[in-house]
PDB file of N, CA and C in Angstrom:
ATOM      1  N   UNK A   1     -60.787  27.328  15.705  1.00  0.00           N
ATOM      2  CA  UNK A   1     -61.271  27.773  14.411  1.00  0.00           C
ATOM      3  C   UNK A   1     -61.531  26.557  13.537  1.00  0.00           C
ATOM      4  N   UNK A   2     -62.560  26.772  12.453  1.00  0.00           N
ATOM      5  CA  UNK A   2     -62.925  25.673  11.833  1.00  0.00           C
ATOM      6  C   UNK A   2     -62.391  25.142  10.820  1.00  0.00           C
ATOM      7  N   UNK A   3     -62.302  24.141  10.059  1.00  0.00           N
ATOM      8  CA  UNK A   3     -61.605  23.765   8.779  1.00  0.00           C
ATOM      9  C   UNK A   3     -62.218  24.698   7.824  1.00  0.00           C
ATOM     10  N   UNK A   4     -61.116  25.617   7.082  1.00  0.00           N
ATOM     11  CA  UNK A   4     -61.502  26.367   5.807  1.00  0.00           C
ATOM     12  C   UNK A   4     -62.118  25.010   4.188  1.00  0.00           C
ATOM     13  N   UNK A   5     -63.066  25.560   3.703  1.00  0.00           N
ATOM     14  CA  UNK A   5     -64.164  24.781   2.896  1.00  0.00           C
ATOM     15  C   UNK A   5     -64.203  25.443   1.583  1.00  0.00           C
ATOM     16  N   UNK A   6     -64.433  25.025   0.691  1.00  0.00           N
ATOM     17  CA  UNK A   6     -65.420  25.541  -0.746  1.00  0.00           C
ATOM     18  C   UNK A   6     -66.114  26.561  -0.364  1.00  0.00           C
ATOM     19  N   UNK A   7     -66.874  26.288   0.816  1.00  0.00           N
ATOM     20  CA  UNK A   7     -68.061  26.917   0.911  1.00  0.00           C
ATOM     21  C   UNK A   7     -67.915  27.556   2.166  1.00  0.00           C
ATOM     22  N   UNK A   8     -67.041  27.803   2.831  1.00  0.00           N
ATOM     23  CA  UNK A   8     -66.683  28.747   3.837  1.00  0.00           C
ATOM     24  C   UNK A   8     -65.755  28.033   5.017  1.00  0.00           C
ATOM     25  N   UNK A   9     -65.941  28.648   6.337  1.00  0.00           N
ATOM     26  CA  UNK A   9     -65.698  27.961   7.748  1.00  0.00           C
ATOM     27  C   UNK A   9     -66.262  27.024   8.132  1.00  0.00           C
ATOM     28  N   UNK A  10     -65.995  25.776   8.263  1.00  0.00           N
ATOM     29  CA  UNK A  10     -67.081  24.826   8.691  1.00  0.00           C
ATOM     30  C   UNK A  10     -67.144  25.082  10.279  1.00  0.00           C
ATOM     31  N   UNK A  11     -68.597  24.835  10.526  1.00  0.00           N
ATOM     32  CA  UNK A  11     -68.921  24.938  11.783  1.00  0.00           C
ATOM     33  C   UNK A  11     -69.274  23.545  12.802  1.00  0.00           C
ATOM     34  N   UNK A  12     -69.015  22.621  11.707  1.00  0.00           N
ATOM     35  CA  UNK A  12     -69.616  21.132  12.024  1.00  0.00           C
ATOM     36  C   UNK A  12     -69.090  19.866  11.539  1.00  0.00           C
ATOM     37  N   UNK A  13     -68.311  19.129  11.699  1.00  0.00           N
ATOM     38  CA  UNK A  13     -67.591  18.101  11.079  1.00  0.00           C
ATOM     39  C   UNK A  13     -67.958  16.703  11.647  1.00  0.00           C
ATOM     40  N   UNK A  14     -67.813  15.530  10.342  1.00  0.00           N
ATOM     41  CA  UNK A  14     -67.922  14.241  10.844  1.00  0.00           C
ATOM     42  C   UNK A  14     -66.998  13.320   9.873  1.00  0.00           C
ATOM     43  N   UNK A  15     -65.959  12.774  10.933  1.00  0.00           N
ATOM     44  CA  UNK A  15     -65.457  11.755  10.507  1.00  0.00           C
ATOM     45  C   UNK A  15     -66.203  10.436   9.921  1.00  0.00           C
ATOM     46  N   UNK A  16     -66.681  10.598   8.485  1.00  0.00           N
ATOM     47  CA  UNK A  16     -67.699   8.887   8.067  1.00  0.00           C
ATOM     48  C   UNK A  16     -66.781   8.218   8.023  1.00  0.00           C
ATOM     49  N   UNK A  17     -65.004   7.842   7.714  1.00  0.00           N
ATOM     50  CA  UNK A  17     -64.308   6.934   7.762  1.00  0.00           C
ATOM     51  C   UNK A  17     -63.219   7.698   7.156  1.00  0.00           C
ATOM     52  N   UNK A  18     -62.129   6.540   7.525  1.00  0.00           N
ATOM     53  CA  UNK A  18     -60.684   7.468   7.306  1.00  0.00           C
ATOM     54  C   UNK A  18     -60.525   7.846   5.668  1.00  0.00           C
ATOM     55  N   UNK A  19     -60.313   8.834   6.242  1.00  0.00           N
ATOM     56  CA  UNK A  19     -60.251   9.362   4.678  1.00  0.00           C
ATOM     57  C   UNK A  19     -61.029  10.663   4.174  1.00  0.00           C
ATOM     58  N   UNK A  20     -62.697  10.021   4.793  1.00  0.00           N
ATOM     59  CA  UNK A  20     -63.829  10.747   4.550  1.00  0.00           C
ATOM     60  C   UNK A  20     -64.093  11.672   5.501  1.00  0.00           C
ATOM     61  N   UNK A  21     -64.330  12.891   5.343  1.00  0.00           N
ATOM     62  CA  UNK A  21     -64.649  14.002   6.245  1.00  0.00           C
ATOM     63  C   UNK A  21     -66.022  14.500   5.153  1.00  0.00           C
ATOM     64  N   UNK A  22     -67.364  14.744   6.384  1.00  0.00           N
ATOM     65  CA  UNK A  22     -68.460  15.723   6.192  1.00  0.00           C
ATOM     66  C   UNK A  22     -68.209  16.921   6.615  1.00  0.00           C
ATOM     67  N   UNK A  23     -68.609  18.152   6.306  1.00  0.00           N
ATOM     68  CA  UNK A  23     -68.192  19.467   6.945  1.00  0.00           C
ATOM     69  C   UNK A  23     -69.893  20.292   6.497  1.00  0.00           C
ATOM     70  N   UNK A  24     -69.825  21.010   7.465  1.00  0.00           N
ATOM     71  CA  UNK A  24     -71.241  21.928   6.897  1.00  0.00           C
ATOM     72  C   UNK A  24     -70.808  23.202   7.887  1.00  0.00           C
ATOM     73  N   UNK A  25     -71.066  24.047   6.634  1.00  0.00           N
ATOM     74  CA  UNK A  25     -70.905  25.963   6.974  1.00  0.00           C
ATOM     75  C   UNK A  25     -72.397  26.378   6.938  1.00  0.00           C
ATOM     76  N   UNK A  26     -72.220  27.407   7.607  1.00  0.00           N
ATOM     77  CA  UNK A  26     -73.844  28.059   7.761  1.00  0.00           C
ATOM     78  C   UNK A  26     -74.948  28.274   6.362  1.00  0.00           C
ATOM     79  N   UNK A  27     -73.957  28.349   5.286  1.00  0.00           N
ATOM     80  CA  UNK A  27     -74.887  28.198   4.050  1.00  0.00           C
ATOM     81  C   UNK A  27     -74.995  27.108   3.370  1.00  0.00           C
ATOM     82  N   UNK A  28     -73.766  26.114   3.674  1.00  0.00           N
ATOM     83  CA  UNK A  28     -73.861  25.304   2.902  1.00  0.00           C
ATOM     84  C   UNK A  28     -72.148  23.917   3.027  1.00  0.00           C
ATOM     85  N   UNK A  29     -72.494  22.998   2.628  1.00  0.00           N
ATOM     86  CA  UNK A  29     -71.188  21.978   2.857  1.00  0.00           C
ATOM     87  C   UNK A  29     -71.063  21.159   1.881  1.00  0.00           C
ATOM     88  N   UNK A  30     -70.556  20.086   2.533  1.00  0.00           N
ATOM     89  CA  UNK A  30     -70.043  18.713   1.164  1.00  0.00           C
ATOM     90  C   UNK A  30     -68.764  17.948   2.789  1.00  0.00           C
ATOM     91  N   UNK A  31     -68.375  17.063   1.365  1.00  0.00           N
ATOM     92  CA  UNK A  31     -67.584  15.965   1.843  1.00  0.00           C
ATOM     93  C   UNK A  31     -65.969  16.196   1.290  1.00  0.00           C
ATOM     94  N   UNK A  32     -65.124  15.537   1.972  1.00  0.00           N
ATOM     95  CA  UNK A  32     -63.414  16.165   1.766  1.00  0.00           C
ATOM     96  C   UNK A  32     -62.995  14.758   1.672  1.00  0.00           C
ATOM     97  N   UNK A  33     -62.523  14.044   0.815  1.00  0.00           N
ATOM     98  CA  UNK A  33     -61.662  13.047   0.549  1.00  0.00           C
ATOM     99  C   UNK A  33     -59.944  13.166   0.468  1.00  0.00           C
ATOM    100  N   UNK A  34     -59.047  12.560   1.419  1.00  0.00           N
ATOM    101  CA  UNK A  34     -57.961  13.155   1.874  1.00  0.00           C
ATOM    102  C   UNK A  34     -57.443  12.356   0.133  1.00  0.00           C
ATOM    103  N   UNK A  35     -56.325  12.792  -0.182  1.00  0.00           N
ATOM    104  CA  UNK A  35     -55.079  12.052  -1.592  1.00  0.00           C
ATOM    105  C   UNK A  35     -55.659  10.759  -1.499  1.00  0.00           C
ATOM    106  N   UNK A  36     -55.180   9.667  -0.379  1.00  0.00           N
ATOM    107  CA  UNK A  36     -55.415   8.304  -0.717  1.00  0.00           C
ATOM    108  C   UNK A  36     -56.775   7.990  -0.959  1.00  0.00           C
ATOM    109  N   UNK A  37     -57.755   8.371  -0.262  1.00  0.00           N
ATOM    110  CA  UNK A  37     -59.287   8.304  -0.375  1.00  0.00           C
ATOM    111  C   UNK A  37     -59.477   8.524  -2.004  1.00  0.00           C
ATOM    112  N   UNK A  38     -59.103   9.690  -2.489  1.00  0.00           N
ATOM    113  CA  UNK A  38     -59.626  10.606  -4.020  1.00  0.00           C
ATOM    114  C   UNK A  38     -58.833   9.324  -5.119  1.00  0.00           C
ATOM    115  N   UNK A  39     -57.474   8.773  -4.666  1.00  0.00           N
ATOM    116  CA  UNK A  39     -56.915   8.105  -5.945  1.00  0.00           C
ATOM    117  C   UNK A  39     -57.961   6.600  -5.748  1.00  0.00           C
ATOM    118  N   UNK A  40     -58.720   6.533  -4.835  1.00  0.00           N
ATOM    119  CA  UNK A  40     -59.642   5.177  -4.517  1.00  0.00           C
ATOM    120  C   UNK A  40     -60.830   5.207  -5.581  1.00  0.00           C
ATOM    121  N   UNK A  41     -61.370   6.756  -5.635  1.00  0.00           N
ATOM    122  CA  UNK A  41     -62.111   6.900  -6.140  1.00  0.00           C
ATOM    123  C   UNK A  41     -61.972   6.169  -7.862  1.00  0.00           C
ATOM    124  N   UNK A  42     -63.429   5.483  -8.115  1.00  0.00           N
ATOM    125  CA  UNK A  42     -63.532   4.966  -9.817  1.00  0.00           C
ATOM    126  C   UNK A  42     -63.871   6.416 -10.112  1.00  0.00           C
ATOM    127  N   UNK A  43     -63.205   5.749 -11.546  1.00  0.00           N
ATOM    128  CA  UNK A  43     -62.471   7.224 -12.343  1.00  0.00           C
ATOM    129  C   UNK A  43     -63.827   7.881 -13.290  1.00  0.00           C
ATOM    130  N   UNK A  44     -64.856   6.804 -13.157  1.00  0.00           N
ATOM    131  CA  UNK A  44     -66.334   7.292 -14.125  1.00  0.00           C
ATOM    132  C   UNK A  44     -66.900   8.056 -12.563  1.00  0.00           C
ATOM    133  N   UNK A  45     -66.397   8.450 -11.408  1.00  0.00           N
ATOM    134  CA  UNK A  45     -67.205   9.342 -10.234  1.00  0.00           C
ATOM    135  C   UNK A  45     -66.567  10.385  -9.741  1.00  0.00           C
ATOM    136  N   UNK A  46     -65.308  10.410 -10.435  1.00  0.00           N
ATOM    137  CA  UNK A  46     -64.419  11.544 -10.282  1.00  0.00           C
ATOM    138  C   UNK A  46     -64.912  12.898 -10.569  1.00  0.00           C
ATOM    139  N   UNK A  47     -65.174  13.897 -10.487  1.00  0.00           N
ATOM    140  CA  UNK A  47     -65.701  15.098 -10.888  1.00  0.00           C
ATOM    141  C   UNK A  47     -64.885  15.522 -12.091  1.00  0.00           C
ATOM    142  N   UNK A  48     -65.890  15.769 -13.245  1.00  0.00           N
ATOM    143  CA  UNK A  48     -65.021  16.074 -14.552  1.00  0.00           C
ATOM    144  C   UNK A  48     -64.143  14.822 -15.234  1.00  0.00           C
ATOM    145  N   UNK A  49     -64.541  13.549 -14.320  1.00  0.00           N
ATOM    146  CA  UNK A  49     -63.657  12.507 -14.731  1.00  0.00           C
ATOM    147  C   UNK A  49     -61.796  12.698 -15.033  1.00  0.00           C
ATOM    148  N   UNK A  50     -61.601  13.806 -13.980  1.00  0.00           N
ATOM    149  CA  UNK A  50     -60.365  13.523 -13.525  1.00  0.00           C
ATOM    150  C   UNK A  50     -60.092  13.968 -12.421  1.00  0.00           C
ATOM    151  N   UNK A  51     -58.522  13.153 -12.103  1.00  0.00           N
ATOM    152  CA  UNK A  51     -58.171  12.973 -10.630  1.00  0.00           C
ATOM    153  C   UNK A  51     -58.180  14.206 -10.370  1.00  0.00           C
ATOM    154  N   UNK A  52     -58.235  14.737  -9.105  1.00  0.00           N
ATOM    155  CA  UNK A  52     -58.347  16.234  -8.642  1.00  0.00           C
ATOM    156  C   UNK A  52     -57.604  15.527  -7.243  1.00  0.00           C
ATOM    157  N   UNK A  53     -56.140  15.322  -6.987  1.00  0.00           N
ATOM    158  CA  UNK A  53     -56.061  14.697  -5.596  1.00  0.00           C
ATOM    159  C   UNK A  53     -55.623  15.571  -4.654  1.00  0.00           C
ATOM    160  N   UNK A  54     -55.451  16.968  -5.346  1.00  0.00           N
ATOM    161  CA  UNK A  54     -55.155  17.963  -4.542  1.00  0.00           C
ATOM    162  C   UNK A  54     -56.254  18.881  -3.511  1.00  0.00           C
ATOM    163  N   UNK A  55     -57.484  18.715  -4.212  1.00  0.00           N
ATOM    164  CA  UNK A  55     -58.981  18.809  -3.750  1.00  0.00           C
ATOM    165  C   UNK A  55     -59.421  18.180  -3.398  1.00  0.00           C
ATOM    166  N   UNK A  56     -59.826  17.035  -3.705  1.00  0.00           N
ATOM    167  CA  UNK A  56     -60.970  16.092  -3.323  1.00  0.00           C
ATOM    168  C   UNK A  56     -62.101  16.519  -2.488  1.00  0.00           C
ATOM    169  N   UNK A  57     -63.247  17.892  -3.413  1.00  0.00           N
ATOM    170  CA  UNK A  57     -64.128  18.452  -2.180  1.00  0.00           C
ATOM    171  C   UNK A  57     -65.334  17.670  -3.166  1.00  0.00           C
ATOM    172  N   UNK A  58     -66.225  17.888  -2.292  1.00  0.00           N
ATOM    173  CA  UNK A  58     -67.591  17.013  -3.234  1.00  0.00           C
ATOM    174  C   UNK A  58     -68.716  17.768  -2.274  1.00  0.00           C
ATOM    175  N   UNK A  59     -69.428  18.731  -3.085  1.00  0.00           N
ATOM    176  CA  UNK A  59     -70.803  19.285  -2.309  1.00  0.00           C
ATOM    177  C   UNK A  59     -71.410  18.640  -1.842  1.00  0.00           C
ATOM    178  N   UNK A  60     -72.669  18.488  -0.636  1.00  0.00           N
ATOM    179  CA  UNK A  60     -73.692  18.018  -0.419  1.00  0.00           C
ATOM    180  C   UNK A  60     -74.751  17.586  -0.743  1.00  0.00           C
ATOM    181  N   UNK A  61     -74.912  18.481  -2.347  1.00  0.00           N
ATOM    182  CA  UNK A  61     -76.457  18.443  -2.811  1.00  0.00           C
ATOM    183  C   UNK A  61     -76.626  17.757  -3.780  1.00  0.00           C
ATOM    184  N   UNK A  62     -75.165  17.160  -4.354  1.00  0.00           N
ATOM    185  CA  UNK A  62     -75.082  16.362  -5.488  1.00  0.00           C
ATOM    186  C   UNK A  62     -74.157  15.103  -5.715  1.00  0.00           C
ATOM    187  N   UNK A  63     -73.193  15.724  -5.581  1.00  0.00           N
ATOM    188  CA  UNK A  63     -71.590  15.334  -5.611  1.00  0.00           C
ATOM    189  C   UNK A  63     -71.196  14.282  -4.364  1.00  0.00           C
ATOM    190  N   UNK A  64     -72.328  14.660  -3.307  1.00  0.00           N
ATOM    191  CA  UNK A  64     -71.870  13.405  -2.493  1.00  0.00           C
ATOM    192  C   UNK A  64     -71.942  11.994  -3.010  1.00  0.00           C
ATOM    193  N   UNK A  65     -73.155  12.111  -3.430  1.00  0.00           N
ATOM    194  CA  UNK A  65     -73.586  10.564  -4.140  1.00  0.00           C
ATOM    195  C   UNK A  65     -72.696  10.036  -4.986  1.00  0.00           C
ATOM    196  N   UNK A  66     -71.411  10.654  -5.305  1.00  0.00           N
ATOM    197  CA  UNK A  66     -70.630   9.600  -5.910  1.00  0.00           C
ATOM    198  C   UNK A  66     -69.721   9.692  -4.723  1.00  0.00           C
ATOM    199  N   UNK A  67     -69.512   9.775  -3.701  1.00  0.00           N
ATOM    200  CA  UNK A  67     -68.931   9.287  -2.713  1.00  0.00           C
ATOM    201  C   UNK A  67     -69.479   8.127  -1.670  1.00  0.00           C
ATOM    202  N   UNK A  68     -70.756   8.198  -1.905  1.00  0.00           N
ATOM    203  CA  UNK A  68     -71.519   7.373  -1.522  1.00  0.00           C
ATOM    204  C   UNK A  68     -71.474   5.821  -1.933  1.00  0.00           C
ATOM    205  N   UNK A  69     -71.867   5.990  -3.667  1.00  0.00           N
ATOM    206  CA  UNK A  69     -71.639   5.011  -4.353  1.00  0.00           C
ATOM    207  C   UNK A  69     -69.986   4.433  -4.341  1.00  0.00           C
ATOM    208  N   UNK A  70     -69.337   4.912  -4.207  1.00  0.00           N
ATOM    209  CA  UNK A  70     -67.470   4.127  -4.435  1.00  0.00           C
ATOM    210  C   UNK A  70     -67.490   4.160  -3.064  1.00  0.00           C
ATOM    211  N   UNK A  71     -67.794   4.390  -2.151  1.00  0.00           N
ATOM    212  CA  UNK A  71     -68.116   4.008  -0.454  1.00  0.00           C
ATOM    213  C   UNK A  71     -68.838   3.136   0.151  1.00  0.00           C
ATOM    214  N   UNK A  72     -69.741   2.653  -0.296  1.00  0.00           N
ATOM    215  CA  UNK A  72     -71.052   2.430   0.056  1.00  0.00           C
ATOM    216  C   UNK A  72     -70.654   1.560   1.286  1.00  0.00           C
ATOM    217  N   UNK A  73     -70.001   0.874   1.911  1.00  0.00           N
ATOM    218  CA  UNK A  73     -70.063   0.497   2.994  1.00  0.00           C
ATOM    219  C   UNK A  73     -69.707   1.116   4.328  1.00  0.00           C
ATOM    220  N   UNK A  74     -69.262   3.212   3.725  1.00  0.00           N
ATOM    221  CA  UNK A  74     -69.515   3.515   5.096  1.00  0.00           C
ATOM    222  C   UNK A  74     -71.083   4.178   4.841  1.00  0.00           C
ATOM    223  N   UNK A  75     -72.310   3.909   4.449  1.00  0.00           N
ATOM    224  CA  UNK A  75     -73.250   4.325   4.314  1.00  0.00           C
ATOM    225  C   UNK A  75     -74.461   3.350   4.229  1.00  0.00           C
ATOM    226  N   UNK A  76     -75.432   4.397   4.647  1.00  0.00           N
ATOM    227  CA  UNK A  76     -76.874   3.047   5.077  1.00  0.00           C
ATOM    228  C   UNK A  76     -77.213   2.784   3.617  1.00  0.00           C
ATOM    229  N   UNK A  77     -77.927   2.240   3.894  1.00  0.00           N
ATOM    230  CA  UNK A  77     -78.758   1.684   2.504  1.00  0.00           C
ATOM    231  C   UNK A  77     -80.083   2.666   1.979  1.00  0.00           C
ATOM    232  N   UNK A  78     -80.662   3.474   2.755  1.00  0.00           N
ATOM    233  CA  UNK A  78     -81.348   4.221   1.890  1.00  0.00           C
ATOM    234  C   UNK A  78     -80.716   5.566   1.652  1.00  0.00           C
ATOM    235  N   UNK A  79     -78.770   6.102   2.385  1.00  0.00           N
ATOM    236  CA  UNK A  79     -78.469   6.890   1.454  1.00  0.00           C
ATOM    237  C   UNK A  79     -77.724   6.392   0.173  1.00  0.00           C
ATOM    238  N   UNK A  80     -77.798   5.038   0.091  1.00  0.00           N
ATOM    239  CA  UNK A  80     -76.938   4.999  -0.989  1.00  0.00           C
ATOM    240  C   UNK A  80     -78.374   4.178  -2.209  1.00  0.00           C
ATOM    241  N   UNK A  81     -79.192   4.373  -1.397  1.00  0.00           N
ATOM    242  CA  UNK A  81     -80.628   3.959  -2.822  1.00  0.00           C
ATOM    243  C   UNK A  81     -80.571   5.783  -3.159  1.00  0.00           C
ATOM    244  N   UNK A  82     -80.407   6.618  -2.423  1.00  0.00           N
ATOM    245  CA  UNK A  82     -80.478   8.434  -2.614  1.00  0.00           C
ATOM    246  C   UNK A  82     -79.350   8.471  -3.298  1.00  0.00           C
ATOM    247  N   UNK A  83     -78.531   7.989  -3.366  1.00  0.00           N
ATOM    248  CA  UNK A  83     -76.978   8.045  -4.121  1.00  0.00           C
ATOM    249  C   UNK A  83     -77.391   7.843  -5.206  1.00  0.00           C
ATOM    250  N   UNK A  84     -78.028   6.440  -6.038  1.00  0.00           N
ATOM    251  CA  UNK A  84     -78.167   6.275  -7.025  1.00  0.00           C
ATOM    252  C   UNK A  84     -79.126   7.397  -7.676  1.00  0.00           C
ATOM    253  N   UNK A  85     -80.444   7.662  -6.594  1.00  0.00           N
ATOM    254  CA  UNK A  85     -80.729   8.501  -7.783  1.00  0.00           C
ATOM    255  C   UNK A  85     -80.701   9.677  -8.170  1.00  0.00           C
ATOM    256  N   UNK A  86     -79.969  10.320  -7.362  1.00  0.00           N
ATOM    257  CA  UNK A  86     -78.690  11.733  -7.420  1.00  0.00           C
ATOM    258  C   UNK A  86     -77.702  11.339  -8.600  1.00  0.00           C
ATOM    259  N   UNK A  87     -77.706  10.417  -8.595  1.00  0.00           N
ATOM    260  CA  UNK A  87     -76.397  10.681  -9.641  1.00  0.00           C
ATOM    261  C   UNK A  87     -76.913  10.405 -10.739  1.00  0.00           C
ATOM    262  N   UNK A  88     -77.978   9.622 -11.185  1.00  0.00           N
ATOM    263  CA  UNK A  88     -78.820   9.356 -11.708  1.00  0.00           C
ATOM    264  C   UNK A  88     -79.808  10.813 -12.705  1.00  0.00           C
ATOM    265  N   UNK A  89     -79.822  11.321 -11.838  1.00  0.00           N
ATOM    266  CA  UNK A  89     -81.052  12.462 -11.854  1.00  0.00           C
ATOM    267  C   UNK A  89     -79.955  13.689 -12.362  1.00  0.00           C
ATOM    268  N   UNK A  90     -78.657  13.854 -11.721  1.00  0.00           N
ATOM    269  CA  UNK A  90     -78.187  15.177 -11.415  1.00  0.00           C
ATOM    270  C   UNK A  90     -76.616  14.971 -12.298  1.00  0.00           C
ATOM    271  N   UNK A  91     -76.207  13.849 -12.487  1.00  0.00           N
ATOM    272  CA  UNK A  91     -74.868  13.535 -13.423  1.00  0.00           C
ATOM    273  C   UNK A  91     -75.208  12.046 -14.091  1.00  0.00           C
ATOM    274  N   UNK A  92     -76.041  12.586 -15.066  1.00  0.00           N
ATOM    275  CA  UNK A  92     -76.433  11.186 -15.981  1.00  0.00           C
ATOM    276  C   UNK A  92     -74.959  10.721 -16.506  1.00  0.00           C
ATOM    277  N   UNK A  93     -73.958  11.518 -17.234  1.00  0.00           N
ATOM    278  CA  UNK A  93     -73.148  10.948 -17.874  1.00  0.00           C
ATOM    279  C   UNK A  93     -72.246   9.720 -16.985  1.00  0.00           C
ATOM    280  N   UNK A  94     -71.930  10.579 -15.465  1.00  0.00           N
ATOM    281  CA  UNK A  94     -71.039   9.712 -14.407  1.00  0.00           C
ATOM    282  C   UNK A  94     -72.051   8.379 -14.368  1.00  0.00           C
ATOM    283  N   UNK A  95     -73.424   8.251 -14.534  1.00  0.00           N
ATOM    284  CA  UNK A  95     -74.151   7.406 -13.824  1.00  0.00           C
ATOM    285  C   UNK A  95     -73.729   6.160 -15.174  1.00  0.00           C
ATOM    286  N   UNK A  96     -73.782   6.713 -15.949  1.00  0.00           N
ATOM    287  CA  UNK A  96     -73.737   5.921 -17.405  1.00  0.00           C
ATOM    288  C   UNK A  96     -72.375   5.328 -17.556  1.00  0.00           C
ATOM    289  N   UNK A  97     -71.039   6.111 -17.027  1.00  0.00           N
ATOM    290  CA  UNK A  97     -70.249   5.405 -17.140  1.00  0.00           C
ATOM    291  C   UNK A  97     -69.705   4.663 -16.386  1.00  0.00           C
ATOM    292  N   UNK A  98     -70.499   4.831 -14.952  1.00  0.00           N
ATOM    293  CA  UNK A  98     -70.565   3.978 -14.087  1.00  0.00           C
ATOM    294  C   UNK A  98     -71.110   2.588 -14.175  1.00  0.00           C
ATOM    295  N   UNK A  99     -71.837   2.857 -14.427  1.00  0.00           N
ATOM    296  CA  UNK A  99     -72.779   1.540 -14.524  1.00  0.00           C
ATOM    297  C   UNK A  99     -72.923   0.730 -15.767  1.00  0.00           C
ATOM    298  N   UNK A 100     -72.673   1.625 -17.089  1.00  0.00           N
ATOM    299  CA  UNK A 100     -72.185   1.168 -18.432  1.00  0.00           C
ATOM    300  C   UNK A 100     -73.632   0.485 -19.005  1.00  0.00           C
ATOM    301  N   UNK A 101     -74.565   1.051 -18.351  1.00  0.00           N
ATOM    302  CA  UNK A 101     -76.032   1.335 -18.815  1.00  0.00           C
ATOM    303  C   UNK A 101     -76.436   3.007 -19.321  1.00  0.00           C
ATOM    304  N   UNK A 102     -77.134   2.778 -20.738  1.00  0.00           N
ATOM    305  CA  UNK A 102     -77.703   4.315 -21.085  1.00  0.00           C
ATOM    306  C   UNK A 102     -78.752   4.073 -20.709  1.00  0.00           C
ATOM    307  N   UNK A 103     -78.945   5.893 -20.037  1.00  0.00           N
ATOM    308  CA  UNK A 103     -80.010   5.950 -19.618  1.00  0.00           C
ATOM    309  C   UNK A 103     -81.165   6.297 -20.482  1.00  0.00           C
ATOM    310  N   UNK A 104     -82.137   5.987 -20.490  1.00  0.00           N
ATOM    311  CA  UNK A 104     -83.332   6.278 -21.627  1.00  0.00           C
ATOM    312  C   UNK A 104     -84.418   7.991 -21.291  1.00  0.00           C
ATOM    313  N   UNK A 105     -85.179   8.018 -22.048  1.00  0.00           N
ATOM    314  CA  UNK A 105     -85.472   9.448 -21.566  1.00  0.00           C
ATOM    315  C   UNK A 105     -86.989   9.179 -20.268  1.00  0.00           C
ATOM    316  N   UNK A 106     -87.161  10.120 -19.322  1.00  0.00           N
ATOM    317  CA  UNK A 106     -87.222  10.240 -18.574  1.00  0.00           C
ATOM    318  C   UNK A 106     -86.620   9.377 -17.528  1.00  0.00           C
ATOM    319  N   UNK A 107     -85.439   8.725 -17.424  1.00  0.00           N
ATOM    320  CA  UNK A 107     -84.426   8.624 -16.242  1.00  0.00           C
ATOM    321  C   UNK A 107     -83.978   9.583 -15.326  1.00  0.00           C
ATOM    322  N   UNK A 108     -83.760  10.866 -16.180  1.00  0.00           N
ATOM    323  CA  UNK A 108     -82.564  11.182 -15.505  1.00  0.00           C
ATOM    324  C   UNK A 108     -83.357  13.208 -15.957  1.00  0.00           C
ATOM    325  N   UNK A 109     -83.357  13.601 -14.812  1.00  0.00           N
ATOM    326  CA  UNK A 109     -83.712  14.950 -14.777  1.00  0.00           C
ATOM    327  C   UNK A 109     -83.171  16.051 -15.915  1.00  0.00           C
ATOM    328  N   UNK A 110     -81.909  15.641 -15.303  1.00  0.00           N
ATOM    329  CA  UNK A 110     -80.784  16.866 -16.181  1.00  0.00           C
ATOM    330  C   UNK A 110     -80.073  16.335 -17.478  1.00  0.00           C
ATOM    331  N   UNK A 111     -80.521  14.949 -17.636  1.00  0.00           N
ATOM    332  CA  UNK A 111     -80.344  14.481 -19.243  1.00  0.00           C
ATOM    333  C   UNK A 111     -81.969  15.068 -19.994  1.00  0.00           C
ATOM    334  N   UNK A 112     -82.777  14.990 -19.241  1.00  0.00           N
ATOM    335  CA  UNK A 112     -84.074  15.314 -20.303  1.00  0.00           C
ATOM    336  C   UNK A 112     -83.954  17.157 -20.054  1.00  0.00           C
ATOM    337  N   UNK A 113     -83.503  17.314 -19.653  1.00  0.00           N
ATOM    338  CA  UNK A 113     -83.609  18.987 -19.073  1.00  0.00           C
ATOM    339  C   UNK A 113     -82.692  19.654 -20.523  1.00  0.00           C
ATOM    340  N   UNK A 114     -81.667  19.103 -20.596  1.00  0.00           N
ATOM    341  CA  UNK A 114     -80.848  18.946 -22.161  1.00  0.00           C
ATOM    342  C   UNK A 114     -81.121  18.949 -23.501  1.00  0.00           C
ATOM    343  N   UNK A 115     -82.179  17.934 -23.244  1.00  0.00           N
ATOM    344  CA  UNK A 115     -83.327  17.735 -24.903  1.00  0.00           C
ATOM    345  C   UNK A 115     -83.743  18.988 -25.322  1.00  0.00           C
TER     346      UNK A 115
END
């Protein structure tokens, strides 16, 4: 039986590095950061900007990209150019306090989506 998910039974798993687990269910997945992995995490990519070390789940469609970015060396280089602009596009505020650059208007999808 499969690892229970956010998003259901996973049917498919990949170890990207210790710590890091991918999982994908028939509708849908994300990434699982075990306690030590989640307290690694910078605290401007944390979801909600706080520790969650009891969870550590991060969807696929968004939320990976800040696993990407505080990872980036278990990841290629054009998912982590897709990292930036996911997080960029889809969590302007994390991107801003990440990087400790504001973003200006048309940067960022769901900051101009706001206006």
């Amino acid at each position: 039986m499969g690892t229970s998910t956010p998003w259901g039974v996973a049917d498919d798993s990949e170890r990207i590095a210790k710590g890091i687990m991918r999982y994908g269910t028939p509708g849908h997945g994300g990434y699982h950061l075990s306690p030590a992995r989640q307290a690694e995490m910078p605290a401007a990519l944390l979801i909600g900007g706080m520790p969650d070390i009891a969870r550590g789940w991060y969807e696929e469609d968004c939320d990976w990209a800040r696993i990407a970015l505080a990872f980036p060396q278990f990841f290629n280089g054009l998912a982590c150019a897709a990292a930036w602009e996911t997080l960029r596009d889809w969590a302007p505020d994390a991107y801003e306090a990440f990087t400790g650059r504001k973003l200006q208007p048309g940067e960022s999808y769901m900051r101009d989506k706001r206006r």
